[in-house]
N, C-alpha and C. Protein backbone atom coordinates (compact mmCIF):
# COMPACT_ATOMS: atom_id res chain seq x y z
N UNK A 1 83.61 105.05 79.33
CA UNK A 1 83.28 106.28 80.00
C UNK A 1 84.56 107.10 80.13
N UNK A 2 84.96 108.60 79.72
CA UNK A 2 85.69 109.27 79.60
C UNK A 2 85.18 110.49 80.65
N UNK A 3 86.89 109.97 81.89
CA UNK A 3 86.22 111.22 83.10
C UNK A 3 87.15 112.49 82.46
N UNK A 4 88.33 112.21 81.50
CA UNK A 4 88.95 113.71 81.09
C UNK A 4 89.71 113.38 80.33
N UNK A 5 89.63 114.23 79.45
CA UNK A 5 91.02 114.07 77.83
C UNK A 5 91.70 114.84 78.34
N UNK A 6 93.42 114.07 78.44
CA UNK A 6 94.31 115.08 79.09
C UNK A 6 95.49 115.04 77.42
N UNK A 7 96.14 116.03 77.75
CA UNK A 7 97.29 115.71 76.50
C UNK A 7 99.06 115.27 77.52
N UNK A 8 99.37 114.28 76.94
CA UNK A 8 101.07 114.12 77.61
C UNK A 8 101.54 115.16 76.94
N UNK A 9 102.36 115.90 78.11
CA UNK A 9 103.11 116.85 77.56
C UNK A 9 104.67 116.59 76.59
N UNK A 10 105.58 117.25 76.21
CA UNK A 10 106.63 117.27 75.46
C UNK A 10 107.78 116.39 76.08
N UNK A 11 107.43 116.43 77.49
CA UNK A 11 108.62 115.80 78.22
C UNK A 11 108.20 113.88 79.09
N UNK A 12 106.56 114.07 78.52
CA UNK A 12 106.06 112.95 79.34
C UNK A 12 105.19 112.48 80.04
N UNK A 13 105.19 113.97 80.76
CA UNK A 13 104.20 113.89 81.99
C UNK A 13 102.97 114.42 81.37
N UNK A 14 102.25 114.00 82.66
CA UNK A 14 100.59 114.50 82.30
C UNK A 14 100.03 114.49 83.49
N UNK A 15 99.64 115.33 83.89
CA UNK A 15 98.68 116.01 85.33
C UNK A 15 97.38 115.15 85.24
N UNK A 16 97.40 114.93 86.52
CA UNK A 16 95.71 114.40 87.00
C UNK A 16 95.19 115.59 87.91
N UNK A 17 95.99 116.16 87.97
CA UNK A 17 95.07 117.55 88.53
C UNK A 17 95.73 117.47 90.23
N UNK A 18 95.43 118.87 90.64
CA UNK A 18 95.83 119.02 92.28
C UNK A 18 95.23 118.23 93.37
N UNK A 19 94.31 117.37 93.21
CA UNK A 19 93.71 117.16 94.55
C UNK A 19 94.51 115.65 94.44
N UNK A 20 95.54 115.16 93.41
CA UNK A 20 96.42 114.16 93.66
C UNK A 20 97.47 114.60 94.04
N UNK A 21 98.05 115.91 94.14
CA UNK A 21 99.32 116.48 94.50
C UNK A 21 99.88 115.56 95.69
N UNK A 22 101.29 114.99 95.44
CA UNK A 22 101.78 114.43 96.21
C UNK A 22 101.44 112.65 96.64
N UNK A 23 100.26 112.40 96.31
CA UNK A 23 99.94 111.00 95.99
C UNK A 23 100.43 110.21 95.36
N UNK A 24 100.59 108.97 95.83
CA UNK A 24 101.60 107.70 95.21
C UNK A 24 100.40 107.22 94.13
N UNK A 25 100.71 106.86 93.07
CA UNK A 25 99.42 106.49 92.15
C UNK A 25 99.96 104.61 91.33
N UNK A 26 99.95 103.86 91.42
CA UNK A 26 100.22 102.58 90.58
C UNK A 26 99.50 102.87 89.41
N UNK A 27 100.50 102.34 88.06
CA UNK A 27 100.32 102.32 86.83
C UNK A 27 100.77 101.37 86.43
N UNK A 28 99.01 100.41 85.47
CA UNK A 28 99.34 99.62 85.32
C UNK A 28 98.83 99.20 83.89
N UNK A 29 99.93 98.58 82.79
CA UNK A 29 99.69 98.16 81.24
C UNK A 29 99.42 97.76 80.98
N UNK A 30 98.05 97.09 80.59
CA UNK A 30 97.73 96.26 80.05
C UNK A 30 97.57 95.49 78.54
N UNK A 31 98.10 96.73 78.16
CA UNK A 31 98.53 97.03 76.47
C UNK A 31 98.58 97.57 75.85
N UNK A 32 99.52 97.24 74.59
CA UNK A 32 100.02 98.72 74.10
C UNK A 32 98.89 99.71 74.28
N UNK A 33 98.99 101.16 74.96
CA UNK A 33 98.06 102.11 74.89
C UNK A 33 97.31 102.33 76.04
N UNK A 34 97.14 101.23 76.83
CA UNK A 34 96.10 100.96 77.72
C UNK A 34 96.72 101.10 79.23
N UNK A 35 96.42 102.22 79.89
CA UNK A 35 96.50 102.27 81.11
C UNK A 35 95.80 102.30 82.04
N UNK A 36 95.84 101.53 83.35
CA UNK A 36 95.10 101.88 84.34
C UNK A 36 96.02 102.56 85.50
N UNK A 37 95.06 103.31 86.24
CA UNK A 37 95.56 104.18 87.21
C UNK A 37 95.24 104.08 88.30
N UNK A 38 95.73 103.82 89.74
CA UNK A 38 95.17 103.43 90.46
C UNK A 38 95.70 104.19 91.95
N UNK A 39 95.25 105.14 92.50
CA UNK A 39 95.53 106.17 93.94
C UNK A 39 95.78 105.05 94.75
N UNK A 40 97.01 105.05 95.62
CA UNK A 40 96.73 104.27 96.56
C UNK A 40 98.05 104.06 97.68
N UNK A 41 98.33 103.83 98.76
CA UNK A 41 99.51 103.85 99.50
C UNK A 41 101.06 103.16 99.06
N UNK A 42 101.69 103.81 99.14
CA UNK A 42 103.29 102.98 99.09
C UNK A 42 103.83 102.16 100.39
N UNK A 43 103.97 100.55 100.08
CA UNK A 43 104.43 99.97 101.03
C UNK A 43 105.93 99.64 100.78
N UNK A 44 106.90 100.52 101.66
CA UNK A 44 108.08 100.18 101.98
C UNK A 44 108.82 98.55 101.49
N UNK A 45 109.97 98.28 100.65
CA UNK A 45 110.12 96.97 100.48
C UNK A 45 110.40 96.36 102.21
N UNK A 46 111.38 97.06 102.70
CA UNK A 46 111.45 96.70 104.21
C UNK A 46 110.27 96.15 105.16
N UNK A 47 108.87 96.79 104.85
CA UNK A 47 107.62 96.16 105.27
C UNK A 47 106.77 95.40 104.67
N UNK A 48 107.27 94.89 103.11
CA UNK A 48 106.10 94.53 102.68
C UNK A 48 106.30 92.54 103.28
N UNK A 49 107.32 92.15 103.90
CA UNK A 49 106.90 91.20 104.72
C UNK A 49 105.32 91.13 105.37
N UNK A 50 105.40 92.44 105.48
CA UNK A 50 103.53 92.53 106.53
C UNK A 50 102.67 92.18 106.14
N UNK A 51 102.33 91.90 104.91
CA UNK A 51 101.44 91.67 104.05
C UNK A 51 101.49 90.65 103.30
N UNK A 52 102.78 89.72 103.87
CA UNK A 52 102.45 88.16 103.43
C UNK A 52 101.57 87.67 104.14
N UNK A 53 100.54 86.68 103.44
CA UNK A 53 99.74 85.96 103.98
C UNK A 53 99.91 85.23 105.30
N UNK A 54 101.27 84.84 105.69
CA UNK A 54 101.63 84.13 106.87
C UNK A 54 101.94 84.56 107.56
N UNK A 55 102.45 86.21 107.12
CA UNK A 55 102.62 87.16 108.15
C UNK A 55 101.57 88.69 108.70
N UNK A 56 100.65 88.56 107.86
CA UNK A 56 99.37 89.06 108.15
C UNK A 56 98.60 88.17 109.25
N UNK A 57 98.89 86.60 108.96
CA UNK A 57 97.96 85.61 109.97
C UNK A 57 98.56 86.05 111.12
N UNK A 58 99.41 85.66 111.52
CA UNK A 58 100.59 86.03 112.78
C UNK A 58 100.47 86.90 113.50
N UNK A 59 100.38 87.92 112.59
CA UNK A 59 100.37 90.03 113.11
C UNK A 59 98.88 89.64 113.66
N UNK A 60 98.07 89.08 113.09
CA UNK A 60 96.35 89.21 113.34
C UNK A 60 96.36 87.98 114.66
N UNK A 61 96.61 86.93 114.40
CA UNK A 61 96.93 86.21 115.98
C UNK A 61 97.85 87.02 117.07
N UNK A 62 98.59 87.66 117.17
CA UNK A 62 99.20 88.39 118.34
C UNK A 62 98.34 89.45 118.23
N UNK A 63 97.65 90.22 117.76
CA UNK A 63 96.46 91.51 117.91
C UNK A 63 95.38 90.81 118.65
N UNK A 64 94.93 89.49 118.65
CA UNK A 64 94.02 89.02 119.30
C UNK A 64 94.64 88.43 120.51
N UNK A 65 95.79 88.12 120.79
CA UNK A 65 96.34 87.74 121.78
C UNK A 65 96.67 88.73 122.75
N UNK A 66 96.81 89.80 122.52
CA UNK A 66 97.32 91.06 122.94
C UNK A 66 95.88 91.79 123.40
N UNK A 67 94.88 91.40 122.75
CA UNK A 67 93.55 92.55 123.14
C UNK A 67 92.66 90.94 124.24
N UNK A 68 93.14 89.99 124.38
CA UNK A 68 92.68 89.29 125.65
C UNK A 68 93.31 89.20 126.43
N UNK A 69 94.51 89.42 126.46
CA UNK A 69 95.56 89.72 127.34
C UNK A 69 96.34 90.91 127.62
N UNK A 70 95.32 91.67 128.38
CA UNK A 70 96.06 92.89 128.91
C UNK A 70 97.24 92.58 129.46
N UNK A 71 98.33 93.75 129.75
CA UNK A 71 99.61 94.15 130.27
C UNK A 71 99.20 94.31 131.99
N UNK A 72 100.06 93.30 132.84
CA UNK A 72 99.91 93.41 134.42
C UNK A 72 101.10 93.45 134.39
N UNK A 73 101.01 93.98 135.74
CA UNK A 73 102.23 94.34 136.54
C UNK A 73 103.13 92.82 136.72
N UNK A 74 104.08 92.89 136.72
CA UNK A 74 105.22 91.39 136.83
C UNK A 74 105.46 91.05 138.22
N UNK A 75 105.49 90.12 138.67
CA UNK A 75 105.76 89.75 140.11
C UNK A 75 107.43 89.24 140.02
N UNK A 76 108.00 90.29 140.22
CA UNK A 76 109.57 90.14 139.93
C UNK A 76 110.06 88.99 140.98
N UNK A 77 109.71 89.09 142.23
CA UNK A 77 110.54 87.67 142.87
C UNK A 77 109.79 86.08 142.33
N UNK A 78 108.57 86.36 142.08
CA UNK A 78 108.06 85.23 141.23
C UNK A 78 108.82 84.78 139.68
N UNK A 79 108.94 85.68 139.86
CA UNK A 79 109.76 85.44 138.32
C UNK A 79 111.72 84.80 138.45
N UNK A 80 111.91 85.57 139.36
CA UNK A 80 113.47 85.17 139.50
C UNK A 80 113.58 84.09 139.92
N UNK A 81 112.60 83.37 141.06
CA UNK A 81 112.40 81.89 141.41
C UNK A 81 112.06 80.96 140.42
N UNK A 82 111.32 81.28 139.03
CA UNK A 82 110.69 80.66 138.12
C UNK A 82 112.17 80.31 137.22
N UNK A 83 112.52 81.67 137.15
CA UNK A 83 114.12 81.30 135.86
C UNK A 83 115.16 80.61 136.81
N UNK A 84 114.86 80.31 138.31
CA UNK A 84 116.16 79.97 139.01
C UNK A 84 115.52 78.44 139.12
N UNK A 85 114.41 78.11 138.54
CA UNK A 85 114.57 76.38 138.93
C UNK A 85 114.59 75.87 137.89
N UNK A 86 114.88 74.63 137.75
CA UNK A 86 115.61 73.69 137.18
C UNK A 86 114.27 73.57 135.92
N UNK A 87 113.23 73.24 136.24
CA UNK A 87 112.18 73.35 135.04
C UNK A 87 111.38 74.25 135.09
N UNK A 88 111.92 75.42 135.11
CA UNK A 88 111.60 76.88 134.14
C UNK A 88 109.66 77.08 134.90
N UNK A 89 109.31 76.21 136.30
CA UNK A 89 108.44 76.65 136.64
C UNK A 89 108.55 76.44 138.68
């Protein structure tokens, strides 16, 4: 199925048209000739830790830990008595 015959121009490039303007697109070879094209987000090398499997589990266990455990107020002298004894309770 052919959605458009485009021509590469002189220098390389070749337009997919404006409504990709500015879109990150993956290109990928599958052989000589053969491309696929694929619209889709750029993940930072600095973040793509996030999206290891062990660190997707993790991120997704503290999101569930975090949405049954709301944020309360701290009982600060409870707390300074807690770090001031000898077994941390």
């Amino acid at each position: 199925m052919i959605e458009a015959l485009k021509t590469i121009g002189p220098s390389g490039q070749i337009s997919l048209g404006k409504e990709y303007a500015g879109r990150h697109v993956l290109i990928q070879k599958s052989e000589p000739g053969v491309w696929t094209i694929k619209v889709g987000a750029f993940i930072p090398d600095n973040e793509a830790w996030l999206h290891e499997p062990k660190s997707k589990k993790a991120l997704h266990q503290a999101l569930e830990w975090a949405d049954k455990n709301p944020p309360k107020e701290t009982d600060l002298k409870a707390l300074e008595k807690k770090l001031k004894s000898p077994h941390g309770s």
